[in-house]
N, C-alpha and C. Protein backbone atom coordinates (compact mmCIF):
# COMPACT_ATOMS: atom_id res chain seq x y z
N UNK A 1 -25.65 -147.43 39.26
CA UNK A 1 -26.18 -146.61 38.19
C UNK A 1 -27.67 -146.35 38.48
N UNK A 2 -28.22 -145.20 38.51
CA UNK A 2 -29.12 -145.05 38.75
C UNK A 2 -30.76 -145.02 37.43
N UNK A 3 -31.53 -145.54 37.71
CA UNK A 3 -32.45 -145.57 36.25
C UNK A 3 -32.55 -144.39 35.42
N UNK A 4 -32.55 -142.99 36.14
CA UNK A 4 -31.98 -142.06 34.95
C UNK A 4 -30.95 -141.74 34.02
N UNK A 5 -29.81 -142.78 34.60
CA UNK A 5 -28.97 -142.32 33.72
C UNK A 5 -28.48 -143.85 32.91
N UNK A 6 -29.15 -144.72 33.19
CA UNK A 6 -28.92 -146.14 32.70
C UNK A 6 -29.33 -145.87 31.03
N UNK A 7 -29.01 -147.04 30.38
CA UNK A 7 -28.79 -146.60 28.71
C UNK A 7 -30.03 -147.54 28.29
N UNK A 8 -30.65 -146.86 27.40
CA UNK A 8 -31.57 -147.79 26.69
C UNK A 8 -31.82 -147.85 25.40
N UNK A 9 -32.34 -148.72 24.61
CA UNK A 9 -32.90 -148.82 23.17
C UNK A 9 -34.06 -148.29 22.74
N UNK A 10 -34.41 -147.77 22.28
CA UNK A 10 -35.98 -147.70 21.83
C UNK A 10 -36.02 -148.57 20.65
N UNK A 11 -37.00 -149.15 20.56
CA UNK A 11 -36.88 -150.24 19.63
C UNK A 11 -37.44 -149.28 17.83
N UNK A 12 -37.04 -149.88 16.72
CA UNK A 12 -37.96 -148.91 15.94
C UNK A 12 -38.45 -150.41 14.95
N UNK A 13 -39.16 -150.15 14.07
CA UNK A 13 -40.24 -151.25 13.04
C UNK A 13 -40.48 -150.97 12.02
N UNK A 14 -40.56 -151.65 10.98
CA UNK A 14 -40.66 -151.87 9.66
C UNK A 14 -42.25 -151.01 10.12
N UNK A 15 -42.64 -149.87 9.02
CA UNK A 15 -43.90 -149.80 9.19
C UNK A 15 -44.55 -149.42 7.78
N UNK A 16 -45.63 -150.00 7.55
CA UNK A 16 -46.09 -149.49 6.19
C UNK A 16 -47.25 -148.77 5.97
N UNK A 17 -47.36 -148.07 4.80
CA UNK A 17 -48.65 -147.13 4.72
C UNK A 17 -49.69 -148.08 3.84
N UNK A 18 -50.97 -147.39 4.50
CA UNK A 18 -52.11 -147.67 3.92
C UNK A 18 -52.50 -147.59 2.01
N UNK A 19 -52.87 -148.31 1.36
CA UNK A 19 -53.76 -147.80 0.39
C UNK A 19 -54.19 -146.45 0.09
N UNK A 20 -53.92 -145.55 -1.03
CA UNK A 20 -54.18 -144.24 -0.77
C UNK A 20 -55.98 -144.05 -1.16
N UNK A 21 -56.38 -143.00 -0.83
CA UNK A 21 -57.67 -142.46 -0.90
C UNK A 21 -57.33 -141.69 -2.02
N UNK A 22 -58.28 -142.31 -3.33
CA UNK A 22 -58.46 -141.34 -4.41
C UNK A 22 -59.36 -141.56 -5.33
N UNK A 23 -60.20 -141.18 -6.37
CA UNK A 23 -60.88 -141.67 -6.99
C UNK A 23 -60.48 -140.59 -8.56
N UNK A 24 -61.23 -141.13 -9.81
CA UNK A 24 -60.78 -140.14 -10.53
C UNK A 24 -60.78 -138.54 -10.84
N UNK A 25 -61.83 -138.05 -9.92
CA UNK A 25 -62.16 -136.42 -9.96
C UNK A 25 -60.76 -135.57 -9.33
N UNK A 26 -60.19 -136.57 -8.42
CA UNK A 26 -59.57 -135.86 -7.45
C UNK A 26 -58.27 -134.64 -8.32
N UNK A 27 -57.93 -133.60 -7.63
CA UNK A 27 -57.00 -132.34 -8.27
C UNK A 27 -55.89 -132.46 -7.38
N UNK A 28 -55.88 -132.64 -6.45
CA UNK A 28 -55.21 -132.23 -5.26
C UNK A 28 -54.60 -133.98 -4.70
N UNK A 29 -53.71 -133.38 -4.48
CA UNK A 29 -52.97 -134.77 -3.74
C UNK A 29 -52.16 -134.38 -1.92
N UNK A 30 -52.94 -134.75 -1.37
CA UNK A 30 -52.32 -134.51 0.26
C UNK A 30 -51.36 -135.64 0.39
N UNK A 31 -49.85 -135.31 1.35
CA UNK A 31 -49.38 -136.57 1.43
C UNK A 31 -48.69 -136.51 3.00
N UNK A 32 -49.23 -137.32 3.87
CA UNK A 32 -48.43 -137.49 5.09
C UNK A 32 -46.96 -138.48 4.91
N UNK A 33 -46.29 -138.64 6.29
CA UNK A 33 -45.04 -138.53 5.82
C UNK A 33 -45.83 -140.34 6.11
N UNK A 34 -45.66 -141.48 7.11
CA UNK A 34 -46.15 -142.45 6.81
C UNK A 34 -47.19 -142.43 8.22
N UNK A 35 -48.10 -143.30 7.73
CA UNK A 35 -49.43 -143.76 9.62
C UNK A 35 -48.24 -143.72 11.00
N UNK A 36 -49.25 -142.86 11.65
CA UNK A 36 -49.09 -143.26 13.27
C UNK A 36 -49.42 -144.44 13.76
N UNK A 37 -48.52 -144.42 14.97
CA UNK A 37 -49.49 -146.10 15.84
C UNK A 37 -50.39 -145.97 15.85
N UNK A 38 -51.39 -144.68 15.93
CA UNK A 38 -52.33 -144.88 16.30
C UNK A 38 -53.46 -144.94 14.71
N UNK A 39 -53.04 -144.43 14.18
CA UNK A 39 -53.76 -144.50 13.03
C UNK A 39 -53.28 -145.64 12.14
N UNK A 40 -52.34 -146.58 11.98
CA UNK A 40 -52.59 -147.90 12.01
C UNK A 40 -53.67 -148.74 12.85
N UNK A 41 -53.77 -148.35 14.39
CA UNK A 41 -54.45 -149.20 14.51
C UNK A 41 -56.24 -149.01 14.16
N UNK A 42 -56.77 -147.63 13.98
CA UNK A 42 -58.12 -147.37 13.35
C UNK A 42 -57.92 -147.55 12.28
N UNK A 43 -57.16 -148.25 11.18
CA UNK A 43 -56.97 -148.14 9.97
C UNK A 43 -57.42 -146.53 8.70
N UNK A 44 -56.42 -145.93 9.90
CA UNK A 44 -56.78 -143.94 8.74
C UNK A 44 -56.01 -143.52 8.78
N UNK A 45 -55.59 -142.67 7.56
CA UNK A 45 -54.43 -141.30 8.20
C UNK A 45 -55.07 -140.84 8.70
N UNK A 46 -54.19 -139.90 9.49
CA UNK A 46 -54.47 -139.05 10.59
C UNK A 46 -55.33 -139.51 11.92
N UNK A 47 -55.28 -140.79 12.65
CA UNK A 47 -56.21 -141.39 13.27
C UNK A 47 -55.84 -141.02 14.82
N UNK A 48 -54.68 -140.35 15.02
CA UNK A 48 -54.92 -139.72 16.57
C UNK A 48 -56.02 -139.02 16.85
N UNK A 49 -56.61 -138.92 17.91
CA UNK A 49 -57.85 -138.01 17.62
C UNK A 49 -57.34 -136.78 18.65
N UNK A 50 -56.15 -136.51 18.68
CA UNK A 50 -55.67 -135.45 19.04
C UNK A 50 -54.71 -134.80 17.97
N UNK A 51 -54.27 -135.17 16.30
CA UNK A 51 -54.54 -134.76 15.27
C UNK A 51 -55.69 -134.01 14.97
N UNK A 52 -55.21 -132.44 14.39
CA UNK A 52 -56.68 -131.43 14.45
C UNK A 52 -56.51 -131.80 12.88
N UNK A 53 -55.64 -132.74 11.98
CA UNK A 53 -56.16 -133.07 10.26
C UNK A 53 -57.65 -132.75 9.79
N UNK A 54 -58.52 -133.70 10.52
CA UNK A 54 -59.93 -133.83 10.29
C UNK A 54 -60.94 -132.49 10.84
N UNK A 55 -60.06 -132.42 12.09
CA UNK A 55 -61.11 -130.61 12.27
C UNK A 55 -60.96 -129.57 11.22
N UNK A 56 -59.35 -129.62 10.69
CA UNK A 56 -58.87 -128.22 9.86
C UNK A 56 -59.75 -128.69 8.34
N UNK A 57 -59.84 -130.12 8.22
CA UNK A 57 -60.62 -130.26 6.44
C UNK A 57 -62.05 -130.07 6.74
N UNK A 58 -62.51 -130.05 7.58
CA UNK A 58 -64.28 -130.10 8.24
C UNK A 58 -64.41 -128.10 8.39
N UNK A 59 -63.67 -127.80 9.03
CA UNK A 59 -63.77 -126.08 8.83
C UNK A 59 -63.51 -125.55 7.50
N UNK A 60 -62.61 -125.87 7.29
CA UNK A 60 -62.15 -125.52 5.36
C UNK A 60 -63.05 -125.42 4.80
N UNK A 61 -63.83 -126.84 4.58
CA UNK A 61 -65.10 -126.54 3.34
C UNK A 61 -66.64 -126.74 4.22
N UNK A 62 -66.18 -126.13 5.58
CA UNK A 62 -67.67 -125.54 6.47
C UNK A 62 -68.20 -127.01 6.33
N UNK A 63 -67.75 -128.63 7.21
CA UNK A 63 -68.55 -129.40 7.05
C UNK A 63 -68.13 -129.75 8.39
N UNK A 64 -69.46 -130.99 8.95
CA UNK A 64 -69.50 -131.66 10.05
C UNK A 64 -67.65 -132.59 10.23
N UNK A 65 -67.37 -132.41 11.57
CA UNK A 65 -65.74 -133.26 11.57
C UNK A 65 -66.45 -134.74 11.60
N UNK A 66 -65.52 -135.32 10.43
CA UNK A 66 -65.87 -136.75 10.39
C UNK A 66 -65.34 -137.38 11.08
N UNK A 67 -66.52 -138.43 11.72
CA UNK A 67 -65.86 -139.01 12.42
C UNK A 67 -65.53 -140.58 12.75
N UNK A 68 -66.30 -141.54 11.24
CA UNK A 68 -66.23 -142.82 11.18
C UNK A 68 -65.32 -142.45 9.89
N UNK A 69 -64.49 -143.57 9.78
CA UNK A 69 -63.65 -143.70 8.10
C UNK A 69 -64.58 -143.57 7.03
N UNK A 70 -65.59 -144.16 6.91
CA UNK A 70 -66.43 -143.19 5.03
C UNK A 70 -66.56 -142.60 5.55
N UNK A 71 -66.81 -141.77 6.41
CA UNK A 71 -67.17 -140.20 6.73
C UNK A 71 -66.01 -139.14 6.13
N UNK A 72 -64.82 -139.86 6.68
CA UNK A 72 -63.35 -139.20 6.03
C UNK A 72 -62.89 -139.23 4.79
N UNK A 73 -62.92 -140.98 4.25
CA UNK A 73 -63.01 -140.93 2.77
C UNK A 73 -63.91 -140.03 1.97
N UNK A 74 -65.35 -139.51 2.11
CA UNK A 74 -66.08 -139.17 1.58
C UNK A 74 -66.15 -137.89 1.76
N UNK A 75 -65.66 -136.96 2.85
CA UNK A 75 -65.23 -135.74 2.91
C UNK A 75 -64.16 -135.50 1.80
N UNK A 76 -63.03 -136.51 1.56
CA UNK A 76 -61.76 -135.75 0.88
C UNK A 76 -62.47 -135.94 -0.10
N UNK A 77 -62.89 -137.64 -0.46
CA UNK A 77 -63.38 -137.51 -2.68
C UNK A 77 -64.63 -136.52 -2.85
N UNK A 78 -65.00 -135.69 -2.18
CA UNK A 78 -66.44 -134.79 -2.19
C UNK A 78 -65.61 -133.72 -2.66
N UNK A 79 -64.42 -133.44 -2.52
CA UNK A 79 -63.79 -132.28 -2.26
C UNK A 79 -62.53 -132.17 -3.32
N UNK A 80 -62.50 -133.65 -4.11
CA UNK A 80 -61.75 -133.67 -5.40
C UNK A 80 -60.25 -133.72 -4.46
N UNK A 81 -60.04 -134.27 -3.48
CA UNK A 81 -58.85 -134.22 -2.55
C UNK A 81 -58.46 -135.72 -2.87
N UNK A 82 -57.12 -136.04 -3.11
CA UNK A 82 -57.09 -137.68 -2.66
C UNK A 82 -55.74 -137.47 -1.71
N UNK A 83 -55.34 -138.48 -1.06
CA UNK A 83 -54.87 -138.54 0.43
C UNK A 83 -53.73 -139.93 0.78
N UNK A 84 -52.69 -140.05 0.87
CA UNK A 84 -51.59 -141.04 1.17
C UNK A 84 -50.42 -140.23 1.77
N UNK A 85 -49.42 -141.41 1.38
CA UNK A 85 -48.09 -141.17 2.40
C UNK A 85 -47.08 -141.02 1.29
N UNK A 86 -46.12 -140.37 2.00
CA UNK A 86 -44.65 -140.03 0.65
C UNK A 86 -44.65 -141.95 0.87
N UNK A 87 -43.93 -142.18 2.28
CA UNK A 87 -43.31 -143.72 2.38
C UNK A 87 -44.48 -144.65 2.22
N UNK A 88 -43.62 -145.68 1.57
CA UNK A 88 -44.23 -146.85 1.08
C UNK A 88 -44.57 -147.66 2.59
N UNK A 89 -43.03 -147.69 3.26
CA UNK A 89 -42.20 -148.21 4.12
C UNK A 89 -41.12 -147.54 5.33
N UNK A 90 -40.67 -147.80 6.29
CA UNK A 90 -39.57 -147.17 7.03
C UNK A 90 -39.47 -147.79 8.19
N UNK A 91 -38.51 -147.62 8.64
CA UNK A 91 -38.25 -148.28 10.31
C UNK A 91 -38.88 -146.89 11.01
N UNK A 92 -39.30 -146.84 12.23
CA UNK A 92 -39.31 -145.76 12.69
C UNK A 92 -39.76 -146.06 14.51
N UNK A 93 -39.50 -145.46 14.98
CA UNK A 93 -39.54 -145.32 16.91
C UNK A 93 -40.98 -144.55 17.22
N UNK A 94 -42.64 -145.40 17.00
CA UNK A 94 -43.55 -144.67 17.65
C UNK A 94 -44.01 -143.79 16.43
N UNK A 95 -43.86 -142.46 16.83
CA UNK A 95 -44.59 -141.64 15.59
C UNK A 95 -43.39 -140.38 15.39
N UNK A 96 -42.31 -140.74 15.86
CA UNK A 96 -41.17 -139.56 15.54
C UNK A 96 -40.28 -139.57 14.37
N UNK A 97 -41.09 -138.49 13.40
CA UNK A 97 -40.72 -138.91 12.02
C UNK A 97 -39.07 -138.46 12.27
N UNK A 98 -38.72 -138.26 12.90
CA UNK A 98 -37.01 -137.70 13.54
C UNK A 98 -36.46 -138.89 13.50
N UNK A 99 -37.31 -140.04 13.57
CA UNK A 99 -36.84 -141.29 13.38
C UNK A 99 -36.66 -142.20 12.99
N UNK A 100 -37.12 -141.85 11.56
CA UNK A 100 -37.02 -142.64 10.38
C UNK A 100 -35.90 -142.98 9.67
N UNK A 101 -36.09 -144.26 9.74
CA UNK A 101 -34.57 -144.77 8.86
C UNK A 101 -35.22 -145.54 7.97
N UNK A 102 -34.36 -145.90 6.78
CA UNK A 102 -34.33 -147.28 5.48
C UNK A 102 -36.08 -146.72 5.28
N UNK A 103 -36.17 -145.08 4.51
CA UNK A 103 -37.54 -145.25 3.92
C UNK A 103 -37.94 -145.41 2.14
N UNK A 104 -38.63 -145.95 2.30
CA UNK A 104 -39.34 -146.79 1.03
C UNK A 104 -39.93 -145.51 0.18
N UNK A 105 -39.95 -144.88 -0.68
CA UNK A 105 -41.31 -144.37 -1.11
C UNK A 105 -42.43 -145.01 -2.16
N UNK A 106 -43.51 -144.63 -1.68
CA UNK A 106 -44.47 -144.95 -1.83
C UNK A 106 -44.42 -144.45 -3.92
N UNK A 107 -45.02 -145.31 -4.60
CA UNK A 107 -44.59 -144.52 -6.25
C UNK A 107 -45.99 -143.64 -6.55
N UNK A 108 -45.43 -142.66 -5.91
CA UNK A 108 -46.39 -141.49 -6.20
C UNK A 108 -46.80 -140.69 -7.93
N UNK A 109 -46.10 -141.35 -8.51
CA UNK A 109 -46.24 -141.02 -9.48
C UNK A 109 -47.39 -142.17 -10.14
N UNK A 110 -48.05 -143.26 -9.73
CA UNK A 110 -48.77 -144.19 -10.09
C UNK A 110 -50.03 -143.42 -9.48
N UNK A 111 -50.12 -142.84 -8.61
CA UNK A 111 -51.29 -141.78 -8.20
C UNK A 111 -51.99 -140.89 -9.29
N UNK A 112 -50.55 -140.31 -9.45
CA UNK A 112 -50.95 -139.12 -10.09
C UNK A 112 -51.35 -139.59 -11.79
N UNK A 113 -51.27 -140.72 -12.32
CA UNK A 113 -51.90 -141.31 -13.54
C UNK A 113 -53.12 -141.76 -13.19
N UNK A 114 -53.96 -141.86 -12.09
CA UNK A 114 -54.92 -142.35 -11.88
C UNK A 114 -56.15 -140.94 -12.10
N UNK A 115 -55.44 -140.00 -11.61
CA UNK A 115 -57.02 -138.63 -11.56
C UNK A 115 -55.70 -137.34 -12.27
N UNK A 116 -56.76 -136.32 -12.61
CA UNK A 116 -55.93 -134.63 -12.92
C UNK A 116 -55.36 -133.92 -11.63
N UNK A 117 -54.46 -134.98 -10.86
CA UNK A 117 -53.70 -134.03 -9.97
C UNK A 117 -52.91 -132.88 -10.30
N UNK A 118 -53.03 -131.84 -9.67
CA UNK A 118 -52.16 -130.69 -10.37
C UNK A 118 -51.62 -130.17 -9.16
N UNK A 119 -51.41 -130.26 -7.88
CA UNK A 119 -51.17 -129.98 -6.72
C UNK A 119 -50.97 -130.65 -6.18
N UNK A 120 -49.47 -131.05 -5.35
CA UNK A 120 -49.37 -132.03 -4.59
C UNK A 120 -49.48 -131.12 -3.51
N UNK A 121 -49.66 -131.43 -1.79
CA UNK A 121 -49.33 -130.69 -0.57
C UNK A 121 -49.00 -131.36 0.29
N UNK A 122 -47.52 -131.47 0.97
CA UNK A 122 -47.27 -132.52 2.44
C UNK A 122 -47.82 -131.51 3.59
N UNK A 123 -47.79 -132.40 4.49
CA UNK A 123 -48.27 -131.88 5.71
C UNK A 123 -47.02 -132.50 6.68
N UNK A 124 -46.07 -131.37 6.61
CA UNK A 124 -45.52 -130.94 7.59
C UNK A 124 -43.69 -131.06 7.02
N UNK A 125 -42.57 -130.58 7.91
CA UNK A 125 -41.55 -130.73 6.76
C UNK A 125 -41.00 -131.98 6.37
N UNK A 126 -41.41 -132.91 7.97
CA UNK A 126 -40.54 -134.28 7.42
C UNK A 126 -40.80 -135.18 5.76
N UNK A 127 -42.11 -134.66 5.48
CA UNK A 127 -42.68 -135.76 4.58
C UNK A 127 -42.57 -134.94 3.36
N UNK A 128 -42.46 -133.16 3.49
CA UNK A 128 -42.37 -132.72 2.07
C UNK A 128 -40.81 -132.92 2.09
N UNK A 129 -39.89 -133.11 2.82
CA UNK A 129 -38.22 -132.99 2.74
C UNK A 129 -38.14 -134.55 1.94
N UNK A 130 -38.92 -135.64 2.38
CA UNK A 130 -38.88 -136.88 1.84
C UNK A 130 -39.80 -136.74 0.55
N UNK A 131 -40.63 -136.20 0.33
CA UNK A 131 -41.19 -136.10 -1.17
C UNK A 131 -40.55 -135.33 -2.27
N UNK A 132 -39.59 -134.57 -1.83
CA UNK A 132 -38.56 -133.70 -2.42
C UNK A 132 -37.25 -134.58 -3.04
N UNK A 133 -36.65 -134.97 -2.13
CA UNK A 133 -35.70 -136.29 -1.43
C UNK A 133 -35.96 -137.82 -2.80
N UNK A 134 -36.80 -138.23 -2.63
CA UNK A 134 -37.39 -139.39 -2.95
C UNK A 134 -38.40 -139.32 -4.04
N UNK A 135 -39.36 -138.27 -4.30
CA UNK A 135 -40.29 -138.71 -5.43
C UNK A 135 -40.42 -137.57 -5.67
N UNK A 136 -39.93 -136.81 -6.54
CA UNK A 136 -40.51 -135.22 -6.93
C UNK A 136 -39.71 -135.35 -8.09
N UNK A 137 -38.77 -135.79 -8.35
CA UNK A 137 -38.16 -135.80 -9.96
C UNK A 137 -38.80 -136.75 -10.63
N UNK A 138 -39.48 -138.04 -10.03
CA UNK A 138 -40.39 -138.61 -10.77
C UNK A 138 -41.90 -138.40 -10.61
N UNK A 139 -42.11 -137.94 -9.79
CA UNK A 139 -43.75 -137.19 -10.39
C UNK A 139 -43.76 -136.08 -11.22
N UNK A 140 -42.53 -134.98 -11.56
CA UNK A 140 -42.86 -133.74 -12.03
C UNK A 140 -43.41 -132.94 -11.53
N UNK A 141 -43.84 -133.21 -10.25
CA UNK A 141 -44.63 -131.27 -9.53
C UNK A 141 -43.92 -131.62 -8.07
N UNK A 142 -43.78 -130.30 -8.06
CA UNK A 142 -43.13 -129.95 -6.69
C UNK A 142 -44.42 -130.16 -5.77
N UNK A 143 -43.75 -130.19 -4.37
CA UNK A 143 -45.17 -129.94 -3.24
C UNK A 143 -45.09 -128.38 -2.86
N UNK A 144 -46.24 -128.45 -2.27
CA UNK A 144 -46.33 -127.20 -1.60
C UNK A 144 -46.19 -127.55 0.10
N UNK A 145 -45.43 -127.17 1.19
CA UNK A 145 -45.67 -127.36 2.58
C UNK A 145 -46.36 -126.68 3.25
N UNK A 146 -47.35 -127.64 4.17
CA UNK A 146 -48.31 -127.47 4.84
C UNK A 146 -47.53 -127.64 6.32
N UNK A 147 -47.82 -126.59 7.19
CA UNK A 147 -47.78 -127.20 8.94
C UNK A 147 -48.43 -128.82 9.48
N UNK A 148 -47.74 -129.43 10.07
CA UNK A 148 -48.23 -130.52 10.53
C UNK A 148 -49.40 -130.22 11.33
N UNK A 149 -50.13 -130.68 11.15
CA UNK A 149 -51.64 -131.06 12.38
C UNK A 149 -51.81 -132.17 13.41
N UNK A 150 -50.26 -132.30 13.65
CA UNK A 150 -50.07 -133.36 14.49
C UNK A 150 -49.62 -133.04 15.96
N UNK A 151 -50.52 -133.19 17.10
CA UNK A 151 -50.08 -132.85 18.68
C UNK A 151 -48.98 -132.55 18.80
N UNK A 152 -48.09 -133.02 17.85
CA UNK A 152 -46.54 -132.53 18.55
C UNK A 152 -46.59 -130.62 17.91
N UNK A 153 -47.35 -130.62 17.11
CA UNK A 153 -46.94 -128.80 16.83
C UNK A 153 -48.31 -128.60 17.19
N UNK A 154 -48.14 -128.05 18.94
CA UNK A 154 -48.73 -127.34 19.48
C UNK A 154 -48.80 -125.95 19.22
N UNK A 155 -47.83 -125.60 19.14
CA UNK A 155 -47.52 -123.97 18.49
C UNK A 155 -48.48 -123.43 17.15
N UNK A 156 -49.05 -124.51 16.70
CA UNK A 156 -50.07 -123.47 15.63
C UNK A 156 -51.74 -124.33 16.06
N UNK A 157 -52.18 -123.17 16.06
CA UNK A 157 -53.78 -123.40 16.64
C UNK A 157 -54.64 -123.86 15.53
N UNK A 158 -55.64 -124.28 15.91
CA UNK A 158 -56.57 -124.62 14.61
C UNK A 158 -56.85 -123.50 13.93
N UNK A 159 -57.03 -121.85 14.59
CA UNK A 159 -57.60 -121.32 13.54
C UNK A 159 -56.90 -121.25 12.38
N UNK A 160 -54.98 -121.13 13.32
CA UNK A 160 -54.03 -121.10 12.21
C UNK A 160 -53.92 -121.79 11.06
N UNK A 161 -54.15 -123.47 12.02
CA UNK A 161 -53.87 -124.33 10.71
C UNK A 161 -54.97 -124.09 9.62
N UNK A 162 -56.23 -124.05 10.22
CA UNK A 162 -57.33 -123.63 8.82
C UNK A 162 -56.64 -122.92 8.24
N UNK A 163 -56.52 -121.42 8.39
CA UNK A 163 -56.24 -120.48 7.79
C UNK A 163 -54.68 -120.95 6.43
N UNK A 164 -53.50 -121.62 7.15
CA UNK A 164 -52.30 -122.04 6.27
C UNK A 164 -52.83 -123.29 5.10
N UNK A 165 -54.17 -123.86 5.32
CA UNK A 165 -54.85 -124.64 4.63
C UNK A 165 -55.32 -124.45 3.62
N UNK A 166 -55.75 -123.06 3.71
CA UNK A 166 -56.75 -122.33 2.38
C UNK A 166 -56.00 -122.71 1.39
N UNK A 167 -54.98 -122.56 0.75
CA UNK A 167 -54.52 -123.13 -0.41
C UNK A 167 -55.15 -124.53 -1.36
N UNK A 168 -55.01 -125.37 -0.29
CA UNK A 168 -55.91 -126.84 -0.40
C UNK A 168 -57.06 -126.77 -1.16
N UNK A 169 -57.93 -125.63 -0.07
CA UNK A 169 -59.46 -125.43 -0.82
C UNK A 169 -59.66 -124.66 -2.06
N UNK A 170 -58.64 -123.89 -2.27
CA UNK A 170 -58.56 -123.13 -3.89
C UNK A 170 -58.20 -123.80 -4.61
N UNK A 171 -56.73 -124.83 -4.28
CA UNK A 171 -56.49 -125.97 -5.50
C UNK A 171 -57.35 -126.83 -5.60
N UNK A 172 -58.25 -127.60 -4.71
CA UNK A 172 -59.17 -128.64 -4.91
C UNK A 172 -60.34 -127.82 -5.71
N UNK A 173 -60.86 -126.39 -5.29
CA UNK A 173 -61.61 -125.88 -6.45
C UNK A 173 -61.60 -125.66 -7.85
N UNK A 174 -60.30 -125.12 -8.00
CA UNK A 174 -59.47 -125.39 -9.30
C UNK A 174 -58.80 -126.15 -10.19
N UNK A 175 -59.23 -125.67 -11.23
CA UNK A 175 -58.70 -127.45 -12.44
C UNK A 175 -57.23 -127.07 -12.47
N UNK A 176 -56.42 -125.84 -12.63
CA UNK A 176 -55.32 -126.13 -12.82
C UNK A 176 -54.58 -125.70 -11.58
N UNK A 177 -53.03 -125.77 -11.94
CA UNK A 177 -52.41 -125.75 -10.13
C UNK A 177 -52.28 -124.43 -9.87
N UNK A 178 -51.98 -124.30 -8.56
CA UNK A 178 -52.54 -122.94 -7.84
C UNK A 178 -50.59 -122.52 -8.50
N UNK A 179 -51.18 -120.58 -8.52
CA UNK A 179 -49.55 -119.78 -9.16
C UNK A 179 -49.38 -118.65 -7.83
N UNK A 180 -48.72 -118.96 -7.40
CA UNK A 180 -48.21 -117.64 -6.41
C UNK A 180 -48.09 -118.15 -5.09
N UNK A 181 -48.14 -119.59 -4.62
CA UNK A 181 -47.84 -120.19 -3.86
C UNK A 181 -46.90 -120.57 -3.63
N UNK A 182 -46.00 -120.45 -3.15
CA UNK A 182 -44.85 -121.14 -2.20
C UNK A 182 -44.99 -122.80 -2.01
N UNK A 183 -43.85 -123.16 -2.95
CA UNK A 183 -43.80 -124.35 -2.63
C UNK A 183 -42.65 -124.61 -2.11
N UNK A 184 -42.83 -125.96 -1.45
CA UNK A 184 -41.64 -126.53 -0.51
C UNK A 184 -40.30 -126.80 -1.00
């Protein structure tokens, strides 16, 4: 048998999400689906630094890309943004949300009693299909879907992703939720 065609496991792991970023001003609720390896190990969402997350929120509201964690925390609560994961929990293989099994959600609805969220937005389909799936009959607001900003969707450029972003920056400007948007 030759090593290409020999059979293997990929192993997958209990993995859990961070503490969410929010304080009480916040309008807007961003939600990834759960941390990368790699952003477990800098302790951030979005901590690949081949994730354009942090370039597309730094162009949005015309600011420097942050690049220590308060730099990031303090970009989103500046911006009335707060920031977590649908999953609480999940097994998963690496960062292929294709590979998520036994997921947890995170009780997103304990968020949204904390500040005047009026906008939820996932970033990307796995995590709005699981916020749909799992916590949207108990929060009461639908999401809106955002393109992932994650290396694997090469196919949309930063200007793009800024540009599919603008929504973000009108709901975080606005007290109530954005009307004529397409939600997920």
């Amino acid at each position: 048998m030759s090593n290409f065609t020999k059979p293997y496991k990929m192993e997958s792991r209990l993995v859990q999400s961070f503490d969410p970023i929010i304080d009480a001003q916040c309008r807007v609720l961003i939600l990834g689906t759960i941390p990368s390896p790699k952003s477990r190990e800098v302790h951030m969402n979005y901590g690949n630094p081949r994730n354009r997350f942090w370039p597309v929120m730094a162009r949005l509201f015309d600011e420097p890309i942050p690049t220590s964690n308060d730099e990031k925390i303090t970009l989103m609560l500046r911006h009335h943004i707060a920031l977590w994961d649908v999953l609480k929990s999940c097994d998963i293989v690496g960062a292929r949300d294709a590979s998520i099994a036994n997921p947890v959600p995170n009780d997103i609805s304990r968020v949204l009693s904390m500040a005047p969220i009026h906008t939820v937005f996932c970033t990307g389909s796995t995590a709005a299909r699981l916020y749909k799936k799992l916590c949207e009959s108990s929060c009461g607001l639908s999401a809106i879907t955002l393109p992932s900003t994650s290396p694997a969707n090469a196919r949309w450029s930063l200007d793009e992703l800024v540009k599919a972003y603008k929504p973000v920056k009108q709901a975080a400007l606005s007290t109530s939720a954005l009307v004529g948007v397409h939600r997920g």
